[in-house]
Protein backbone atom coordinates (compact mmCIF):
# COMPACT_ATOMS: atom_id res chain seq x y z
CA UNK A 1 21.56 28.75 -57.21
CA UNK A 2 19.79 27.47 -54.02
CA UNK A 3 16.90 26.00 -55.66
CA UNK A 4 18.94 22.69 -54.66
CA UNK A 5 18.23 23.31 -50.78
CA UNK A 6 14.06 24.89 -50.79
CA UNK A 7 13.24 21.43 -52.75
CA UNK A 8 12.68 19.20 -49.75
CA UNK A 9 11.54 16.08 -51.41
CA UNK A 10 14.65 16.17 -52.88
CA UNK A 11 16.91 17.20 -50.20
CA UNK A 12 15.09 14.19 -48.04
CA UNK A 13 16.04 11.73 -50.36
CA UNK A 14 19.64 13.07 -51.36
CA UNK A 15 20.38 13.01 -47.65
CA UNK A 16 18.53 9.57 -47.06
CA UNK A 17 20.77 7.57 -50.33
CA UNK A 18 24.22 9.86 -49.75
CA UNK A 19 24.36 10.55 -45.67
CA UNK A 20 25.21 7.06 -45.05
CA UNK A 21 27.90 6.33 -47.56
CA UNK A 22 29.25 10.20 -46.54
CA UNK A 23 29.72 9.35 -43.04
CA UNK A 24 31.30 5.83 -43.84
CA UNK A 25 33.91 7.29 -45.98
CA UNK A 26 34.05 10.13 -43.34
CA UNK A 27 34.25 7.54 -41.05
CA UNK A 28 36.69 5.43 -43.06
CA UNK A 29 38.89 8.60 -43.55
CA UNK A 30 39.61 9.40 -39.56
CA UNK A 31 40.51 5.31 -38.60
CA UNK A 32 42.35 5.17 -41.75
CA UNK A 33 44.08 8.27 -41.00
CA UNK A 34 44.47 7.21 -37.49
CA UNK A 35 45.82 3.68 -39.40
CA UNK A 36 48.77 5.90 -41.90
CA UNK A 37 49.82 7.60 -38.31
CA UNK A 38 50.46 4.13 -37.10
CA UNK A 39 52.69 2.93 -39.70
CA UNK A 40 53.95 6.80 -40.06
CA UNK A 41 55.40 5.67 -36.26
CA UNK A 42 57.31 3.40 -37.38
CA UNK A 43 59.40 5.04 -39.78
CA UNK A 44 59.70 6.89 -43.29
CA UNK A 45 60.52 4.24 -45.53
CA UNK A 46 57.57 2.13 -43.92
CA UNK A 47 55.05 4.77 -44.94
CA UNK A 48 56.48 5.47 -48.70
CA UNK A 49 56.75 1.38 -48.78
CA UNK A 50 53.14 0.66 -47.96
CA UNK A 51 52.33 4.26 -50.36
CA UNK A 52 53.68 2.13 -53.19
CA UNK A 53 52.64 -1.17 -52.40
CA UNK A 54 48.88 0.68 -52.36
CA UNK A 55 49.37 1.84 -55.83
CA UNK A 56 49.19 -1.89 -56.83
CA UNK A 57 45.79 -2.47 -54.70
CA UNK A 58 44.05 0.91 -55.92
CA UNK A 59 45.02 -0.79 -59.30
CA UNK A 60 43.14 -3.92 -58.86
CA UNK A 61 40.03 -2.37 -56.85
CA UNK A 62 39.47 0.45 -59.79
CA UNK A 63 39.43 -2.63 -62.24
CA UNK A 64 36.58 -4.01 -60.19
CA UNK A 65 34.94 -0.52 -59.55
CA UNK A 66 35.10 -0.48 -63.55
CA UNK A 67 33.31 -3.90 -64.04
CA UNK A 68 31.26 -3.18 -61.21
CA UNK A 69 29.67 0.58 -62.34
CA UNK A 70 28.82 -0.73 -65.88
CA UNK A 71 26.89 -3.35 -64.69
CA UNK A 72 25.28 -0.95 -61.64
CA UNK A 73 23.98 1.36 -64.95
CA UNK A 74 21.44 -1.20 -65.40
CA UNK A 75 20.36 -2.14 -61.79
CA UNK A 76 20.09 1.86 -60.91
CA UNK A 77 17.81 2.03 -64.09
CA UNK A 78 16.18 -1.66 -64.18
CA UNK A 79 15.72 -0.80 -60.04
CA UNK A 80 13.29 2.18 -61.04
CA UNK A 81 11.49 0.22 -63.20
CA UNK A 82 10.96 -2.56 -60.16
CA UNK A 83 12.51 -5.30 -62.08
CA UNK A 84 14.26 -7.54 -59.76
CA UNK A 85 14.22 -10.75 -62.54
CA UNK A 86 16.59 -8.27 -65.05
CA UNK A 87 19.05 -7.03 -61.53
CA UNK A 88 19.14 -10.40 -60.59
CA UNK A 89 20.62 -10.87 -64.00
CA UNK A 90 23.18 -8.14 -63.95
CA UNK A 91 24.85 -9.61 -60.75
CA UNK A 92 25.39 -12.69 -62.01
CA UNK A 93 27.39 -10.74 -64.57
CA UNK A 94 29.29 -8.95 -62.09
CA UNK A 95 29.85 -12.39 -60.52
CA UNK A 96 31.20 -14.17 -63.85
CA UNK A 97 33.28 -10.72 -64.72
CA UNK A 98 34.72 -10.49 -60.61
CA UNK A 99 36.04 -13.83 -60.18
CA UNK A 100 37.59 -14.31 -63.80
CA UNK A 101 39.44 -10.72 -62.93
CA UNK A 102 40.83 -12.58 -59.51
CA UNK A 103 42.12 -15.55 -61.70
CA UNK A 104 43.94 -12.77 -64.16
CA UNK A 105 45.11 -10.23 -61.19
CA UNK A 106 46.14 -12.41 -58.33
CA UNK A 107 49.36 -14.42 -59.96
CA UNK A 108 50.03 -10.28 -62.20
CA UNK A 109 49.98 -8.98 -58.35
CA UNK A 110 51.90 -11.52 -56.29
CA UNK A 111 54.96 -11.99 -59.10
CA UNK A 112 54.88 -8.33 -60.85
CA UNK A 113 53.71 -6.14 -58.07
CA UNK A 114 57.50 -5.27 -56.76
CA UNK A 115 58.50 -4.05 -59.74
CA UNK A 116 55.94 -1.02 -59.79
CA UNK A 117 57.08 -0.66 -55.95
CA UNK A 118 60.76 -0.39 -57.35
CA UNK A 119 59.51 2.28 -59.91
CA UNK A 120 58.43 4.62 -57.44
CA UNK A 121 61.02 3.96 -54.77
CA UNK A 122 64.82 3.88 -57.02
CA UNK A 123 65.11 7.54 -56.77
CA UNK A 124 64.65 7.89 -53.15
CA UNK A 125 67.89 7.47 -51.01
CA UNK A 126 66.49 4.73 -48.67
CA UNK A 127 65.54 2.49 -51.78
CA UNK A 128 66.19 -0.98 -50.66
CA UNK A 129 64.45 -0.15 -47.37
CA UNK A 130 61.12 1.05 -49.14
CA UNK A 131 61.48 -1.34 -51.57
CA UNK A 132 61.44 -4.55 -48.90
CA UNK A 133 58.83 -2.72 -46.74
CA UNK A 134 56.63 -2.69 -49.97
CA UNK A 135 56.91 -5.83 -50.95
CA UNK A 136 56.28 -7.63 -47.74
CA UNK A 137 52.86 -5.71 -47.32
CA UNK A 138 51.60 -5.95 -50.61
CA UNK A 139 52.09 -9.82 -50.32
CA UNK A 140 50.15 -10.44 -47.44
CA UNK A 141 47.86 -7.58 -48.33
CA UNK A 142 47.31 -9.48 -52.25
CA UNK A 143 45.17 -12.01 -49.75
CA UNK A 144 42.44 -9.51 -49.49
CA UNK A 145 41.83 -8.90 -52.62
CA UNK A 146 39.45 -12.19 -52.85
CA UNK A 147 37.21 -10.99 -49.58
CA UNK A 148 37.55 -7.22 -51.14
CA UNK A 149 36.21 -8.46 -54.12
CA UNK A 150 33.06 -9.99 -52.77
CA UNK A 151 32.05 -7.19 -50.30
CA UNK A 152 32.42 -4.79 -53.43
CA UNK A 153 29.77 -6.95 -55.49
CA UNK A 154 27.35 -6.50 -52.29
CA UNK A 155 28.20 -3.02 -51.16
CA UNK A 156 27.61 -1.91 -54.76
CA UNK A 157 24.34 -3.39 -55.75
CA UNK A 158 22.89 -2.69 -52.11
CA UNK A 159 23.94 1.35 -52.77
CA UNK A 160 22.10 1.13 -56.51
CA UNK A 161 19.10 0.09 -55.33
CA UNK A 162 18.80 2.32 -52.45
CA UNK A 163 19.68 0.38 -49.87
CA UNK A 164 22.64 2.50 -48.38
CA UNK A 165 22.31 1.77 -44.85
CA UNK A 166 24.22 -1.68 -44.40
CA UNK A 167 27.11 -0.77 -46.32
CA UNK A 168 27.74 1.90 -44.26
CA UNK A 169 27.68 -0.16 -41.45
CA UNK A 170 29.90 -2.85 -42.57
CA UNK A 171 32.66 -0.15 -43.70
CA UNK A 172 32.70 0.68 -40.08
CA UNK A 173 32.73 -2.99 -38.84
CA UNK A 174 36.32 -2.94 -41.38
CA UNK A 175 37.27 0.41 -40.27
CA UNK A 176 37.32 -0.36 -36.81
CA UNK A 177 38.36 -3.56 -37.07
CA UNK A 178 41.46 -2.36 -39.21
CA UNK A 179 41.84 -0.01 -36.45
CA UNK A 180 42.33 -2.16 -33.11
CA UNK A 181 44.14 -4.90 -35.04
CA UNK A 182 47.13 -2.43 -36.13
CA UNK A 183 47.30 -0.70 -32.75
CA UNK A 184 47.43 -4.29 -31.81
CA UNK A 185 49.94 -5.83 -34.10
CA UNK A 186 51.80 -2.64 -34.65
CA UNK A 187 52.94 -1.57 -31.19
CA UNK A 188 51.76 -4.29 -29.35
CA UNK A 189 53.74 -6.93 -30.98
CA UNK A 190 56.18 -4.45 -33.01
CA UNK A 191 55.35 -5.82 -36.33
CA UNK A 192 55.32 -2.67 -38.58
CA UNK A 193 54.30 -2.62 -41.56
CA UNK A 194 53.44 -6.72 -42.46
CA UNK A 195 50.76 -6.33 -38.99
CA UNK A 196 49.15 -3.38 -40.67
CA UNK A 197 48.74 -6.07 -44.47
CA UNK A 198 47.80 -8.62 -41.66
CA UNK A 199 45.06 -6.08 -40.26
CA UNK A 200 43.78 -5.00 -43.30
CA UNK A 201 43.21 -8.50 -44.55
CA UNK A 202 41.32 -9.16 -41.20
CA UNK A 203 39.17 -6.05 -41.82
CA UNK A 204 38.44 -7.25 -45.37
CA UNK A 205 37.32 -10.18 -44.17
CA UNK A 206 34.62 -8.89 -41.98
CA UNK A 207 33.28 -6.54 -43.85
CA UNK A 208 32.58 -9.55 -46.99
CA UNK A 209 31.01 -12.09 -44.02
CA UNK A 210 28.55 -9.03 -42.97
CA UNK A 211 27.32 -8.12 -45.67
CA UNK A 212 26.40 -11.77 -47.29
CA UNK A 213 25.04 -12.57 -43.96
CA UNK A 214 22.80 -9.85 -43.85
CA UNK A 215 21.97 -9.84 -47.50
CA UNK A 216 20.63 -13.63 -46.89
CA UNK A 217 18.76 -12.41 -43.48
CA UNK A 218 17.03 -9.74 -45.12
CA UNK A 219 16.21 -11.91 -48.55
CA UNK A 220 17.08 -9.23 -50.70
CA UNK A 221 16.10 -10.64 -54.11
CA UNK A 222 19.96 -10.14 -55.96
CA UNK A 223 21.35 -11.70 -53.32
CA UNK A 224 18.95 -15.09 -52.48
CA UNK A 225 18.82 -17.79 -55.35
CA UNK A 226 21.38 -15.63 -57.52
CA UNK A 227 22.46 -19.10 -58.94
CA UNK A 228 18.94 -20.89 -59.61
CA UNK A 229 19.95 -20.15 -63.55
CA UNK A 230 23.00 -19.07 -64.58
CA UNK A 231 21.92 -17.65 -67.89
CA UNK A 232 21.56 -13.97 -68.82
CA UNK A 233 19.40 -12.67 -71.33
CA UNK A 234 21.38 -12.47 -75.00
CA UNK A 235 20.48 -8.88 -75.42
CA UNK A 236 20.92 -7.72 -71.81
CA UNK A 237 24.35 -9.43 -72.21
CA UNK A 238 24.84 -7.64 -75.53
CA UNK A 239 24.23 -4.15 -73.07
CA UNK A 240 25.94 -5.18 -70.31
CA UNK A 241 29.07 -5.85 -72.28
CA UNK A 242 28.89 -2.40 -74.22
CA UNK A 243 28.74 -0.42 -71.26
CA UNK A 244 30.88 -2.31 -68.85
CA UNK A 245 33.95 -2.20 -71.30
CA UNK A 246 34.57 1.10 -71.93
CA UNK A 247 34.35 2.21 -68.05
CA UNK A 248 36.61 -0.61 -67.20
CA UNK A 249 38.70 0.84 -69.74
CA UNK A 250 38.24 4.39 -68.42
CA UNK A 251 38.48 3.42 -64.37
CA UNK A 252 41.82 1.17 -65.53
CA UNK A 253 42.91 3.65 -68.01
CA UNK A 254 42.50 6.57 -64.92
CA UNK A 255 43.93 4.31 -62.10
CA UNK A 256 47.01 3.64 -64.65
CA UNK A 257 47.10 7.46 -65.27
CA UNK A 258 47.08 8.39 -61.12
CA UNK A 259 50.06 6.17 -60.84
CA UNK A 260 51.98 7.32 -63.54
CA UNK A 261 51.32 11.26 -62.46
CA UNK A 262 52.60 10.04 -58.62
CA UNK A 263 55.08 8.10 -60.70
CA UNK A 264 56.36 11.61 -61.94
CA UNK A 265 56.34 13.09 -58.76
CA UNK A 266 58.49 10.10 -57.64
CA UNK A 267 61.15 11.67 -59.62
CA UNK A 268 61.87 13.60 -57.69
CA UNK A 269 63.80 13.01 -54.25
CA UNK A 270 62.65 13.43 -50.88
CA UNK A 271 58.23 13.93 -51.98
CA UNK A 272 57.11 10.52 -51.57
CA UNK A 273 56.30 11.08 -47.79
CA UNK A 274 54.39 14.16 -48.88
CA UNK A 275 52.74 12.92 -51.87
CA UNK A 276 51.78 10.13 -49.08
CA UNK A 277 50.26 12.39 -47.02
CA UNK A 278 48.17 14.12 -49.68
CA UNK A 279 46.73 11.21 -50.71
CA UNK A 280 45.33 10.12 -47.28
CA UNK A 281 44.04 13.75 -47.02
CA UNK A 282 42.01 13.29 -50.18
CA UNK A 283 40.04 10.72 -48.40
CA UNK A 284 38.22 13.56 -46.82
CA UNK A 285 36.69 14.47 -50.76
CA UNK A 286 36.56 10.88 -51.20
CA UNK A 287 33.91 10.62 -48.17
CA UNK A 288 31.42 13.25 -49.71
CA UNK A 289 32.31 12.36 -53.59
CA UNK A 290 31.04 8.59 -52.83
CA UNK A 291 28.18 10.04 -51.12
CA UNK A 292 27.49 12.13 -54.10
CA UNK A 293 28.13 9.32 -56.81
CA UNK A 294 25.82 6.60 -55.06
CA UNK A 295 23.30 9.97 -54.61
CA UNK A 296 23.54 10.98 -59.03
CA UNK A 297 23.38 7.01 -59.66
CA UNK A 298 19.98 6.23 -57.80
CA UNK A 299 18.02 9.55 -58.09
CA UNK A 300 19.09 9.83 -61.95
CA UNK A 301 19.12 6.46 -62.63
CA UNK A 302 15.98 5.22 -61.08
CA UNK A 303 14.23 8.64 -63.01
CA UNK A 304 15.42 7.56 -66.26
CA UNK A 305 14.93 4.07 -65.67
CA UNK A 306 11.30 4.98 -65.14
CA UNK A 307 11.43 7.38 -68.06
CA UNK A 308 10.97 10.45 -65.64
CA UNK A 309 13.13 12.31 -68.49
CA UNK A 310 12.45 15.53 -66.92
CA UNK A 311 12.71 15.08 -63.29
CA UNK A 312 16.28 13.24 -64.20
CA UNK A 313 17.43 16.70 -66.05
CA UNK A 314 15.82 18.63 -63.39
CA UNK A 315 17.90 16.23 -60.50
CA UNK A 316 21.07 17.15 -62.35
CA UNK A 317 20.75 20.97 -61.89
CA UNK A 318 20.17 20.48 -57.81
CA UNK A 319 22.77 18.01 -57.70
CA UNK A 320 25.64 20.27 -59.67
CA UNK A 321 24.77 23.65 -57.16
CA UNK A 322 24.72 21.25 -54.04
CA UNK A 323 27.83 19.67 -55.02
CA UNK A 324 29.10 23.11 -55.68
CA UNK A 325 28.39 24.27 -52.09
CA UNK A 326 28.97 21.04 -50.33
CA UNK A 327 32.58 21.00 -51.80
CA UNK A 328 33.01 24.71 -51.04
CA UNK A 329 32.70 23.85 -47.46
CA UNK A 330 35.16 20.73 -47.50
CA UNK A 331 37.39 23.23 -49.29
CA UNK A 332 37.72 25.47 -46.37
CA UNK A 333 38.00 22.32 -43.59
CA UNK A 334 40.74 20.93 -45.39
CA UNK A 335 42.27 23.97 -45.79
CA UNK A 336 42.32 24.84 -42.18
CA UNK A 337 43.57 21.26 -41.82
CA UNK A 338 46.45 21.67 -44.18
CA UNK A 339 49.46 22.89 -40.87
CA UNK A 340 47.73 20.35 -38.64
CA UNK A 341 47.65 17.41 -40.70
CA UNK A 342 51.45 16.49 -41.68
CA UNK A 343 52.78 17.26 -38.39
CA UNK A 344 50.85 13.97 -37.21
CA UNK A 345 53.19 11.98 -38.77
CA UNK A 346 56.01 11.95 -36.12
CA UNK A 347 58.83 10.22 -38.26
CA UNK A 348 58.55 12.28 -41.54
CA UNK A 349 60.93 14.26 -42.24
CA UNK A 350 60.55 18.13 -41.29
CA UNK A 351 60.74 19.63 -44.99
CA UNK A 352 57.89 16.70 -46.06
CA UNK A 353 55.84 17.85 -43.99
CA UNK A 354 56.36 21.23 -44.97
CA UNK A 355 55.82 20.54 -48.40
CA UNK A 356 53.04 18.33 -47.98
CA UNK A 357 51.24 21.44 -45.90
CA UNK A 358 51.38 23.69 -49.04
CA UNK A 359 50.28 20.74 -51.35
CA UNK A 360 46.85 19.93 -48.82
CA UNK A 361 46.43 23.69 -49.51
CA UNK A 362 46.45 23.70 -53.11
CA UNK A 363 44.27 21.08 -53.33
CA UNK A 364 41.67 22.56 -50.91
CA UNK A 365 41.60 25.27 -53.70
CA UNK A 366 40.52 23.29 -56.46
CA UNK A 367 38.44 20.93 -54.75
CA UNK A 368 35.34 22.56 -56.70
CA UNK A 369 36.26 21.85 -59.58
CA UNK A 370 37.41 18.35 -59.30
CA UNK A 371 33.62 17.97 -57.52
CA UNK A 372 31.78 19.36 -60.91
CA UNK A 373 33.98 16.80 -63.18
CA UNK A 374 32.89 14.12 -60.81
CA UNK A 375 29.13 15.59 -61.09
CA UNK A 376 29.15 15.03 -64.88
CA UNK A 377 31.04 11.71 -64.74
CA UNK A 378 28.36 10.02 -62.75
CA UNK A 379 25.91 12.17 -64.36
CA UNK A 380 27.17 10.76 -67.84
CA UNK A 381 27.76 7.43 -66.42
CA UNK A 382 23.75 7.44 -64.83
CA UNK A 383 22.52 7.94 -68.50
CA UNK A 384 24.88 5.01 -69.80
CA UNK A 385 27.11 7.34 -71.81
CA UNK A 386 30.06 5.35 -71.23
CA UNK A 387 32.22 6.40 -74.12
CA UNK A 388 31.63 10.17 -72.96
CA UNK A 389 32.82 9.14 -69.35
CA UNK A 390 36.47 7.42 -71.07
CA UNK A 391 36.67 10.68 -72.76
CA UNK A 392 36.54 13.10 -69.95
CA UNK A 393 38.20 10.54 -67.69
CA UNK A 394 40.88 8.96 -69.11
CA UNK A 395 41.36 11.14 -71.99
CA UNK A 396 42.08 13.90 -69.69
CA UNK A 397 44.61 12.03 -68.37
CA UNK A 398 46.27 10.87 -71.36
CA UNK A 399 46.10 14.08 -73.02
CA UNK A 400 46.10 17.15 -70.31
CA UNK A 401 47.34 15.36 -66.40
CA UNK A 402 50.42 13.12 -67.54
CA UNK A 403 51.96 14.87 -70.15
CA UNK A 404 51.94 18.06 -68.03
CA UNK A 405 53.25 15.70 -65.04
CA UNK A 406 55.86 14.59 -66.50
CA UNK A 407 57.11 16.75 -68.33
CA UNK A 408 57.43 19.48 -65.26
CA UNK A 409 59.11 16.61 -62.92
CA UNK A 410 61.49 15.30 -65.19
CA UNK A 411 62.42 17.90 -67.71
CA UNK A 412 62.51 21.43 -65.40
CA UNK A 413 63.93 21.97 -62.18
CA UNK A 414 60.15 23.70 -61.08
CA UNK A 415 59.79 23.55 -57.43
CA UNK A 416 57.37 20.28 -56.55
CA UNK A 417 55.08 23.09 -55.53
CA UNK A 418 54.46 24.82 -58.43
CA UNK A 419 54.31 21.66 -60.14
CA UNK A 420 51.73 19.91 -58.10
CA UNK A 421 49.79 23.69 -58.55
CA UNK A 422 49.77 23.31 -61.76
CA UNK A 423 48.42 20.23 -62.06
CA UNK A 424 45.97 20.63 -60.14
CA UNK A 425 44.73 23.51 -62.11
CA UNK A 426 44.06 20.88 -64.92
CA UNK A 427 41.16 20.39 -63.00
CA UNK A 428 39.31 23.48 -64.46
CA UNK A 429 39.37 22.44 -67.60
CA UNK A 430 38.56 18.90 -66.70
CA UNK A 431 35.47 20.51 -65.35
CA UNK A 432 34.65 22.80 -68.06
CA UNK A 433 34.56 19.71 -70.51
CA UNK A 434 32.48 17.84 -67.97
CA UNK A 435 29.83 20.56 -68.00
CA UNK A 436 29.87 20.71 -71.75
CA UNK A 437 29.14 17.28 -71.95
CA UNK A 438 26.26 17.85 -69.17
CA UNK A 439 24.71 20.11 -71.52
CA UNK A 440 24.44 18.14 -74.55
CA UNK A 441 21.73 16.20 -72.69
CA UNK A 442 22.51 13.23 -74.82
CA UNK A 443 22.61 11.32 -71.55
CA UNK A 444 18.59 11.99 -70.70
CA UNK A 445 17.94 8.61 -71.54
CA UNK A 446 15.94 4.94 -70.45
CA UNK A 447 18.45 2.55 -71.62
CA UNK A 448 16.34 -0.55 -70.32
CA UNK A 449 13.63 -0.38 -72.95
């Protein structure tokens, strides 16, 4: 049970690969928070406008997150084995598979975007005000997606291969930068919610010009010449393709499935402030889960990739009790949090933030659960057992999350309360079939020879 914290080789390096991306998403959480308060000041249907409009951008980022992670299977692995000719290889891929997704998502986003903001905003009173807020911010916002795009194809290789540091940094060259341009454009010249798309696509900026700058400064080997062929190796295209289609599937299939559950919760009138709220208080997991992701990918990956079958199985066990304990103490921060928070958020309604108070508290009290599901995800996903991920991913939320969602929001008149509870209280079982999976150890495995 605390075998995880008297191994100090271990410790050194968990802390050494995961501190840095912690403390940028930690980081990222308190401007961004800071950034919701902002447009929370200038009124209700702003924030539930730019809520919606996000739905469409947390669409298109976990479609590149998907094409990303299946090709970052192979550089965690083919980085143990100190092949740079092979990860030089598997970002070209990400490359070709990035920039064809822009071509596809761009026109989808700009023309068909406001009618998923009109989905979550026509049973709320103030419709045509949410619905115009949205669609204004997700326009200008869209532009980002290009810059986005590029920093994620840097900040991800650079975390697989160890090299944590810089995209930590340039998260909080975006995060601040984010955060002085909206306190800029949203009270200094009163432009609401289009200065905070304006900001963002500033910030987005940034961050993609640091880290290719740096990248070339410090020659790192994926990043200088990446173009002196453009071929990839038939088989290792052959791999590449098997494992990066399923977990776009799965991170498409799960950012779908998130949208439809809030979608269900949009049913009902007078929560999408709340269910607002919630979500930017789940950044505070999101700070230690990436931290713990990048950690499973590189310590598992690079032992499996260097056929340390043993110390990769061994890694697991640590990682699953620190997560455990970790996750316990987020649990009671948030929780403490949960009266504080809403009341922030000066033009919400009173009985939002009342509501959304209760709902930071029930998810403070599952948090360790969702953490040991997210253990065996990346655990699964480390060993290239991509069909295993889609399963406890996205066929939890086909089969157990949006059924139950639904049905509770539109079909009984169940306080949102009790429905969110139980909801959340999927996440047990989403956890049980995670460690079930663990077990199986069919994910113990070099996939580069």
């Amino acid at each position: 049970m605390f075998k995880c914290f008297k191994d100090k080789e271990f410790l050194n390096k968990f802390i050494k690969i995961s501190l840095p991306i912690m403390l940028s998403s930690l980081i990222s959480f308190c401007v961004s928070f800071v950034d919701n308060i902002m447009v929370g000041s200038v009124s209700n249907e702003t924030v539930s406008g730019v809520y919606a409009a996000n739905q469409v951008s947390y669409l298109f980022y976990m479609a590149v997150f998907g094409i990303l992670e299946g090709a970052g299977i192979f550089v965690q692995q083919y980085n143990g084995a100190k092949d740079e000719h092979h990860i030089k290889m598997c970002v070209r891929y990400k490359w070709y598979i990035t920039i064809l997704l822009l071509i596809v998502a761009l026109p989808i986003v700009y023309f068909l975007g406001k009618y998923l903001i009109m989905a979550y905003s026509n049973k709320d009173s103030n419709y045509e005000l949410i619905l115009e807020e949205g669609i204004n911010y997700l326009r200008i916002v869209a532009i980002g997606y290009i810059p986005g795009a590029v920093a994620l194809i840097y900040s991800y290789t650079l975390r697989e291969i160890g090299k944590t540091v810089y995209p930590m940094i340039s998260s909080l060259l975006a995060i601040f930068t984010n955060c002085a341009l909206n306190a800029l454009f949203i009270y200094g010249l009163d432009m609401g919610g289009t200065g905070a798309a304006i900001a963002t696509v500033i910030a987005r900026i940034v961050e993609c010009l640091f880290l290719v700058i740096v990248s070339k400064i410090k020659r790192f080997e994926f990043a200088n010449k990446t173009f002196d062929s453009f071929k990839i190796e038939k088989e290792l295209f052959k791999g590449l393709r098997l494992k990066t289609w399923p977990l776009f599937i799965n991170e498409m299939g799960f950012a779908v499935g998130m949208m439809l559950q809030s979608l269900a919760f949009s049913q009902r009138d007078g929560v999408l402030s709340s269910i607002s709220i919630v979500s930017t208080v789940s950044e505070i997991f999101a700070a230690f889960g990436n931290g713990l992701a990048v950690g499973i990918g590189v310590i598992v990956g690079s032992a499996l990739g260097s056929n340390r079958l043993d110390d990769a199985k061994d890694a697991n066990k640590k990682l699953l009790w620190l997560g455990t304990w970790i996750s316990l103490l987020f649990a009671v921060i948030i929780g403490a949090l949960s009266p504080v928070i809403p009341s922030l958020f000066t033009e919400v309604a009173a009985a939002q933030k009342e509501l959304a108070t209760k709902l930071i508290l029930v998810f403070s009290i599952v948090l360790v659960f969702q953490t040991l599901a997210l253990i065996s995800y990346f655990t699964l996903r480390a060993g290239g057992r991509t069909i295993e991920t889609l399963i406890l991913d996205t066929g939890s939320m086909i089969f157990l999350y949006l059924p139950v969602s639904w049905f509770l929001a539109v079909s009984t008149n169940i306080d949102m309360l009790y429905i969110f509870m139980i909801v959340r209280g999927l996440d047990i079982i989403k956890a049980i079939i995670g460690i079930y999976l663990l077990k199986k150890e069919r994910w113990v495995v070099n996939i580069t020879v």
